[in-house]
C-alpha atoms as a PDB file:
ATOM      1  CA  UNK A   1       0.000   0.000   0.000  1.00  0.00           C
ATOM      2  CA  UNK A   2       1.683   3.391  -0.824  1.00  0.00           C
ATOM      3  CA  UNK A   3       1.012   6.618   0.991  1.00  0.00           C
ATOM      4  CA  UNK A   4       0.951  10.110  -0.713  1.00  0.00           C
ATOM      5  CA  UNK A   5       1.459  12.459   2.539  1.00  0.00           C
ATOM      6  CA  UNK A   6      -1.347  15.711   2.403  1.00  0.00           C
ATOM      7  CA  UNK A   7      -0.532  18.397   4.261  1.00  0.00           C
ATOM      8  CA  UNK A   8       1.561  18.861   7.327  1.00  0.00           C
ATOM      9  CA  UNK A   9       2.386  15.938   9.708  1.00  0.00           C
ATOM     10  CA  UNK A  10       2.709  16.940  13.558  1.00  0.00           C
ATOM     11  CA  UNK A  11       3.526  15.092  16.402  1.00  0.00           C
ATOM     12  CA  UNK A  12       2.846  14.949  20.371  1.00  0.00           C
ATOM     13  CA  UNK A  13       3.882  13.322  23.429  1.00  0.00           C
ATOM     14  CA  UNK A  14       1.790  11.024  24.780  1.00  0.00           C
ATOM     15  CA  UNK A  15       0.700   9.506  28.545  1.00  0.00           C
ATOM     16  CA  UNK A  16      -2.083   7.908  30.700  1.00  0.00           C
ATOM     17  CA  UNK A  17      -3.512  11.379  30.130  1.00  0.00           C
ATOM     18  CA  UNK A  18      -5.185  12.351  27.370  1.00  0.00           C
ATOM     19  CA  UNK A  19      -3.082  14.400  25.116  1.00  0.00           C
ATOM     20  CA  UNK A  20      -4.444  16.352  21.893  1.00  0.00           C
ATOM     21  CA  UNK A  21      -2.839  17.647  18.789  1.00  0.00           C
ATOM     22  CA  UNK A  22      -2.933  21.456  17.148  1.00  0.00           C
ATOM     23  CA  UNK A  23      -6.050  22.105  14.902  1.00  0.00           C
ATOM     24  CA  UNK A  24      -5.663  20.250  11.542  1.00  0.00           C
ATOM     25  CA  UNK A  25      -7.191  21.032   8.119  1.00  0.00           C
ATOM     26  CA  UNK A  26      -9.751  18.462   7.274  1.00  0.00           C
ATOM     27  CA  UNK A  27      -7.746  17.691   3.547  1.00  0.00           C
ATOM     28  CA  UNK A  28      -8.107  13.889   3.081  1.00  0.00           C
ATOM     29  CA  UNK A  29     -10.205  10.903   3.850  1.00  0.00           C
ATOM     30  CA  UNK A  30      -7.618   9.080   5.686  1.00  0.00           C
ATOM     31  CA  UNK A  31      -5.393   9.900   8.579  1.00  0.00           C
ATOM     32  CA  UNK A  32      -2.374   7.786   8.951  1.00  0.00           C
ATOM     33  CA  UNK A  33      -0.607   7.378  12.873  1.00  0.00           C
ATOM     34  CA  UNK A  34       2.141   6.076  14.063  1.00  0.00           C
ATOM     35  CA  UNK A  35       2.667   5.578  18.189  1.00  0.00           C
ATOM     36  CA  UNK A  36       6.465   5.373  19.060  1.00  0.00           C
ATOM     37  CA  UNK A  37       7.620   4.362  22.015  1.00  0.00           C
ATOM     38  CA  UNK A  38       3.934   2.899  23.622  1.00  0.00           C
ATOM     39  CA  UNK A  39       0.747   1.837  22.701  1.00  0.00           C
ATOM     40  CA  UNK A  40      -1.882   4.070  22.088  1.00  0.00           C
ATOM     41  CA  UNK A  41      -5.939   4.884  22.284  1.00  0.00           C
ATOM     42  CA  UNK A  42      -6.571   7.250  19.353  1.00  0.00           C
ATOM     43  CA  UNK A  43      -9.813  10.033  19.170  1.00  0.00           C
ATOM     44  CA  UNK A  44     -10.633  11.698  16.262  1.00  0.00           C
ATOM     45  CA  UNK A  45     -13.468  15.194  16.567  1.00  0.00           C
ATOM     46  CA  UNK A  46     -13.524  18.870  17.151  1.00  0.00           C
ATOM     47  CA  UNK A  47     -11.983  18.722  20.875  1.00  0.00           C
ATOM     48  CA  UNK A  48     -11.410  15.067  20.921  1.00  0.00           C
ATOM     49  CA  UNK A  49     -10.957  13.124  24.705  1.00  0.00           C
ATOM     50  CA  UNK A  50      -9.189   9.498  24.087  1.00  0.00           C
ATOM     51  CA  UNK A  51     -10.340   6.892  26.392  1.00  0.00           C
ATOM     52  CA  UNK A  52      -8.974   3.559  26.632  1.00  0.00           C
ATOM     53  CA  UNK A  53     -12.786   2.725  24.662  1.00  0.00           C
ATOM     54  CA  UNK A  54     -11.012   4.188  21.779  1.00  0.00           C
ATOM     55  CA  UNK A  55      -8.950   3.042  18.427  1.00  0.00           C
ATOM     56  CA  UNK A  56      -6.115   0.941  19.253  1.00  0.00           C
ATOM     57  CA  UNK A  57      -2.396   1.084  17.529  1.00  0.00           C
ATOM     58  CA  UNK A  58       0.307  -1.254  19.204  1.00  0.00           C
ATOM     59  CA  UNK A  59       3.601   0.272  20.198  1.00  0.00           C
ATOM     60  CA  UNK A  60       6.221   1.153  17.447  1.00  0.00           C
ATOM     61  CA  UNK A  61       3.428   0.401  14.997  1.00  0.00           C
ATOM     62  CA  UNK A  62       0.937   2.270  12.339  1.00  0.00           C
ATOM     63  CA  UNK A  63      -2.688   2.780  11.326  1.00  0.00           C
ATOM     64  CA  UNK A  64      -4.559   4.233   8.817  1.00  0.00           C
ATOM     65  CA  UNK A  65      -7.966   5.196  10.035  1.00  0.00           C
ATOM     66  CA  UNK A  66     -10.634   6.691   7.979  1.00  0.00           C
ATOM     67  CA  UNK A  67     -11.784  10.308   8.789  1.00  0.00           C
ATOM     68  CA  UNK A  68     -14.499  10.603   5.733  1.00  0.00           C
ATOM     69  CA  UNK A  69     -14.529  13.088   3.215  1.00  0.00           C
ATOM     70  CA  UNK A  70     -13.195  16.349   3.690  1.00  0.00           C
ATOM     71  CA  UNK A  71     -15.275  19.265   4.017  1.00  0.00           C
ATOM     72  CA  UNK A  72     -14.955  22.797   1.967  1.00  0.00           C
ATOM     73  CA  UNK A  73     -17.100  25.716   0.516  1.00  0.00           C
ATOM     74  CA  UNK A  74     -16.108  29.310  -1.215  1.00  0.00           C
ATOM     75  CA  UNK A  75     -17.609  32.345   0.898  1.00  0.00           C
ATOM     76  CA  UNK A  76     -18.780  35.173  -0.673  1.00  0.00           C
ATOM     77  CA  UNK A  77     -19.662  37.044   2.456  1.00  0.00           C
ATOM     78  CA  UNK A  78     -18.372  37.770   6.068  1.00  0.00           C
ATOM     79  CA  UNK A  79     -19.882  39.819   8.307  1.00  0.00           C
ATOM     80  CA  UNK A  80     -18.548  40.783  11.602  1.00  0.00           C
ATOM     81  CA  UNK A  81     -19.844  41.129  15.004  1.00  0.00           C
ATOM     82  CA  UNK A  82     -19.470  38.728  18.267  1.00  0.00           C
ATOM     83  CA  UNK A  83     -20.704  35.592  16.139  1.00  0.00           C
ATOM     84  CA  UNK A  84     -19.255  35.886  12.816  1.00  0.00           C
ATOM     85  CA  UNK A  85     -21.825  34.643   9.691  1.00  0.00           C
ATOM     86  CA  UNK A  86     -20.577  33.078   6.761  1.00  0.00           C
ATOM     87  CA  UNK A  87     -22.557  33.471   3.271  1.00  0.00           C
ATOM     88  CA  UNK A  88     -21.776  30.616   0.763  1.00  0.00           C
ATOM     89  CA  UNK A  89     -22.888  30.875  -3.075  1.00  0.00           C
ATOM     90  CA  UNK A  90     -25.963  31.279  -4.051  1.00  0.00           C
ATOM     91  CA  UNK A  91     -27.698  27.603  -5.375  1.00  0.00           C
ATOM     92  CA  UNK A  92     -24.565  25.616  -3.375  1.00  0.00           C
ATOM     93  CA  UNK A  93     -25.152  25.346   0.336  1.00  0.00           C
ATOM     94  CA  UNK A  94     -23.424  24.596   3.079  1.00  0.00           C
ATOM     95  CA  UNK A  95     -21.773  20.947   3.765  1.00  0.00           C
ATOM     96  CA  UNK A  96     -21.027  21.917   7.698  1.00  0.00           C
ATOM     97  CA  UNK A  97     -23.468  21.012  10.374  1.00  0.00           C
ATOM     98  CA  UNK A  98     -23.891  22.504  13.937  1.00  0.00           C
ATOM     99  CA  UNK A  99     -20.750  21.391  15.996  1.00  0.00           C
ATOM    100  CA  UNK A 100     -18.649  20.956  12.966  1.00  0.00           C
ATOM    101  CA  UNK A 101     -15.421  22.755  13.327  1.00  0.00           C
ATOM    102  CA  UNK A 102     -14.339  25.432  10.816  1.00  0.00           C
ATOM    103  CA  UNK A 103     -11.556  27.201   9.103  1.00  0.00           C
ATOM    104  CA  UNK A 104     -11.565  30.437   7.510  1.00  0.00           C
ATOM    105  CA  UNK A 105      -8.923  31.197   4.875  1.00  0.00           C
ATOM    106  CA  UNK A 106      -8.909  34.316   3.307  1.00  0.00           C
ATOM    107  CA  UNK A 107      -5.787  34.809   0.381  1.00  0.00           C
ATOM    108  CA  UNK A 108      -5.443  38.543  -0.265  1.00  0.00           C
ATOM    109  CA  UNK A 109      -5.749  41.607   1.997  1.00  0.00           C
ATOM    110  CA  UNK A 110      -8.420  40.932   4.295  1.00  0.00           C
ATOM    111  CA  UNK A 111      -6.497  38.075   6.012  1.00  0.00           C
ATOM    112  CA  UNK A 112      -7.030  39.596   8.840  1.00  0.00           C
ATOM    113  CA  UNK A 113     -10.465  37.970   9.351  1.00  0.00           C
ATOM    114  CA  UNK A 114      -8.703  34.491   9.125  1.00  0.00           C
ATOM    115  CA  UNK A 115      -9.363  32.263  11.713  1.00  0.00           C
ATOM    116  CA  UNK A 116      -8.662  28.581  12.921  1.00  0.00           C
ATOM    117  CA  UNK A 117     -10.907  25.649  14.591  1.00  0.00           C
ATOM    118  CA  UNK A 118     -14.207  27.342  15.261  1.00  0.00           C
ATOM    119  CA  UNK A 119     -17.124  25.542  15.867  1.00  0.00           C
ATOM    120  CA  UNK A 120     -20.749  26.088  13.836  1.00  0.00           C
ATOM    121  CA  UNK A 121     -23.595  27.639  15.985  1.00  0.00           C
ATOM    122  CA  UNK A 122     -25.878  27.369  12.973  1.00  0.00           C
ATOM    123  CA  UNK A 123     -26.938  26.754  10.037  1.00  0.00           C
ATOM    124  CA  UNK A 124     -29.997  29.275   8.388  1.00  0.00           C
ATOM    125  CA  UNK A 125     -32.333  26.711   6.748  1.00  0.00           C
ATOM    126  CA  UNK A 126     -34.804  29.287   5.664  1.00  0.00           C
ATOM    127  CA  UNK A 127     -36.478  28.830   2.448  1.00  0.00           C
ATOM    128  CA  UNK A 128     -39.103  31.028   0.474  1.00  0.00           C
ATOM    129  CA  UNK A 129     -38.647  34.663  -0.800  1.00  0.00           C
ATOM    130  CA  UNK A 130     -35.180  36.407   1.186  1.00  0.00           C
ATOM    131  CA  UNK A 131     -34.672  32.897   2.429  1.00  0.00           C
ATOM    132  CA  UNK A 132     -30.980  31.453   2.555  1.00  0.00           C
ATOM    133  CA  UNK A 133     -31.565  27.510   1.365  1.00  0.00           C
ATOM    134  CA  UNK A 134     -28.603  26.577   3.542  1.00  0.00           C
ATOM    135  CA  UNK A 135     -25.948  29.257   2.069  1.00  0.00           C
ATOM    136  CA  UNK A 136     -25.582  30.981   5.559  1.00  0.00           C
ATOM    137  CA  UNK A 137     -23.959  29.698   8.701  1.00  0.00           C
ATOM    138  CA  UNK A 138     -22.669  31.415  12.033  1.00  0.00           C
ATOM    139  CA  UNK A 139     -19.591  30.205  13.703  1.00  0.00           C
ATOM    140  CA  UNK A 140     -18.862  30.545  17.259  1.00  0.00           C
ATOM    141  CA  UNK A 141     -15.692  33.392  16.449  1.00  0.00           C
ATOM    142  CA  UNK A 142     -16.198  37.061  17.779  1.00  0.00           C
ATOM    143  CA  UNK A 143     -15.046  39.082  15.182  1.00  0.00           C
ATOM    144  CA  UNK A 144     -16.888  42.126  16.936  1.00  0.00           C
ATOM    145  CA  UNK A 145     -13.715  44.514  16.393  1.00  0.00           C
ATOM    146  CA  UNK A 146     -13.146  44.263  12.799  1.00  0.00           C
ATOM    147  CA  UNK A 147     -15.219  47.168  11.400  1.00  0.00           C
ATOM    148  CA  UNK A 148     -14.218  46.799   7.468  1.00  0.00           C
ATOM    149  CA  UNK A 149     -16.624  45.017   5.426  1.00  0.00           C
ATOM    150  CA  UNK A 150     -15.288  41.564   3.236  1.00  0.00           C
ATOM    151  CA  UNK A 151     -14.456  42.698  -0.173  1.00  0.00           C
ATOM    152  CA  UNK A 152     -16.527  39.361  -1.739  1.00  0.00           C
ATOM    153  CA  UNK A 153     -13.885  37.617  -3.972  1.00  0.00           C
ATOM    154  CA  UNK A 154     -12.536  39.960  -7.593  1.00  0.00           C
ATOM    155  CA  UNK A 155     -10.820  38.682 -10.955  1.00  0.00           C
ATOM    156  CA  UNK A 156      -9.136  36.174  -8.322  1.00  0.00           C
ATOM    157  CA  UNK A 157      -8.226  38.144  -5.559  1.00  0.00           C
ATOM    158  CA  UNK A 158      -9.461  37.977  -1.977  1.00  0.00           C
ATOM    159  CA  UNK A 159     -10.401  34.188  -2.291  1.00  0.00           C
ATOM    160  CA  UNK A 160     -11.900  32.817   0.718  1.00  0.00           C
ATOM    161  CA  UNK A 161     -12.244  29.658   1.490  1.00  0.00           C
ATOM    162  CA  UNK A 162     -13.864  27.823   4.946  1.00  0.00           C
ATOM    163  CA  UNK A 163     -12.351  24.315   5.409  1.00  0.00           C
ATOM    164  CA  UNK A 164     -13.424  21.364   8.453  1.00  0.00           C
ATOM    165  CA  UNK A 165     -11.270  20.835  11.044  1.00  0.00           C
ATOM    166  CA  UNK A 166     -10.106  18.125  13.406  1.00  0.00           C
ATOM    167  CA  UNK A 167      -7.907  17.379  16.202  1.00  0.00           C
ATOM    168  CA  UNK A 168      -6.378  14.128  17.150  1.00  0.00           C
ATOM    169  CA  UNK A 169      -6.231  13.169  20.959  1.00  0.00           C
ATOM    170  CA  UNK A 170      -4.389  10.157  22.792  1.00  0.00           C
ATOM    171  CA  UNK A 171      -3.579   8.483  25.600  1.00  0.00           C
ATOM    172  CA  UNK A 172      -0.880   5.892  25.997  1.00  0.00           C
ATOM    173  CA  UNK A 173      -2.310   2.777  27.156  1.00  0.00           C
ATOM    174  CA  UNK A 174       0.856   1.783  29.313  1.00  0.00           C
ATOM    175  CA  UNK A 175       4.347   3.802  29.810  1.00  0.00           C
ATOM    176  CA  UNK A 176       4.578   6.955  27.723  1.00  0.00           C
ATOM    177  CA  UNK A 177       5.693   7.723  23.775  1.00  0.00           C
ATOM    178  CA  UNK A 178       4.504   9.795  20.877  1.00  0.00           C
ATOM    179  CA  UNK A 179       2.064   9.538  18.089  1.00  0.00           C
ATOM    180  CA  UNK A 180       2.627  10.982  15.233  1.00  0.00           C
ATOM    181  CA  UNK A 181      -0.077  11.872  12.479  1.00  0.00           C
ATOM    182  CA  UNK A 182      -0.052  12.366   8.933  1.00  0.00           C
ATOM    183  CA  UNK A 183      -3.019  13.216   6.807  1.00  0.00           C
ATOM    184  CA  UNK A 184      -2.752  10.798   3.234  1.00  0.00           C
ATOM    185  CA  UNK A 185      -3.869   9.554   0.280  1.00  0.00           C
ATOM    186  CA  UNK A 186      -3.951   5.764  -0.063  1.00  0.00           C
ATOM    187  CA  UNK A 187      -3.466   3.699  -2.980  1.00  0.00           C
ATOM    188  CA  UNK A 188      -3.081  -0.446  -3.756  1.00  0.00           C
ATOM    189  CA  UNK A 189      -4.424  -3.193  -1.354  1.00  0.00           C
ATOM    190  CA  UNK A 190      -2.867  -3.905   1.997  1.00  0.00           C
END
């Protein structure tokens, strides 16, 4: 089986305590791990707490585990204030649900309103006349102090983009180690 890495890999100790990793852009449908050093109990989820109910990997040994397929939209609107609502195309809808965990990406000048790992409050359902089928969400971020309006995206500039996000948590099931994880593309048979 060969594995094409995606992304950044990270790494973090690990214990009898639940550990968890830094945010991490939802990019692929598998995840692969690696616990050095001690076995490990693997969570996957927003703000994930690994119990000794959860995934197994042996010490000194890998997995691939399956994290389902990555979540992403275009925004064409931001609007500021202490929840922060995000407008997706009109006719496309959103693929987040309440609880999901979100990244905002914006590539030009109005980085600024960037932000990492926030979770969705909700998701505007409304349908009829002035109705938003979907295309409108509100994420749990206070951007209450940015005043400037989104410039919606130009000829190419000021794409935004709002990605899922995960985090990884483990414990060690005896002694202590590290995991390491690696987001990947798979290809062959095992």
């Amino acid at each position: 089986m060969a594995h094409k890495p995606v992304g950044s890999g990270s790494s973090f100790s690990i214990t009898g305590t639940n550990a968890q990793s830094s945010e991490i852009s939802h990019q692929s449908d598998s995840l692969r791990v690696i616990a050095v050093g001690a076995p490990a109990h693997v969570a996957i989820g927003t703000n994930p707490t690994a119990t000794s109910a959860n995934y197994y990997v042996r010490s000194d040994s890998e997995a691939t585990i399956s994290l389902g397929k990555p979540a992403s939209q275009r925004v064409v609107g931001v609007t500021t204030g202490t929840k922060t609502i995000i407008d997706f195309p009109e006719g496309t809808g959103s693929p987040f649900y309440v609880g999901d965990a979100v990244s905002l990406t914006i590539l030009g000048a109005q980085s600024y309103l960037n932000f990492t790992h926030k979770i969705v409050d909700s998701v505007d359902t409304s349908s009829s006349v002035g109705g938003y089928y979907s295309t409108r969400i509100t994420v749990n971020h206070d951007t209450s102090g940015i005043l400037t309006a989104y410039n919606a995206p130009n000829a190419g500039t000021n794409y935004a983009e709002l990605r899922g996000s995960f985090k990884v948590g483990a414990i060690a099931a005896s002694g202590s180690g590290s995991l390491y994880v690696q987001q990947v593309q798979v290809s062959g048979v095992s």
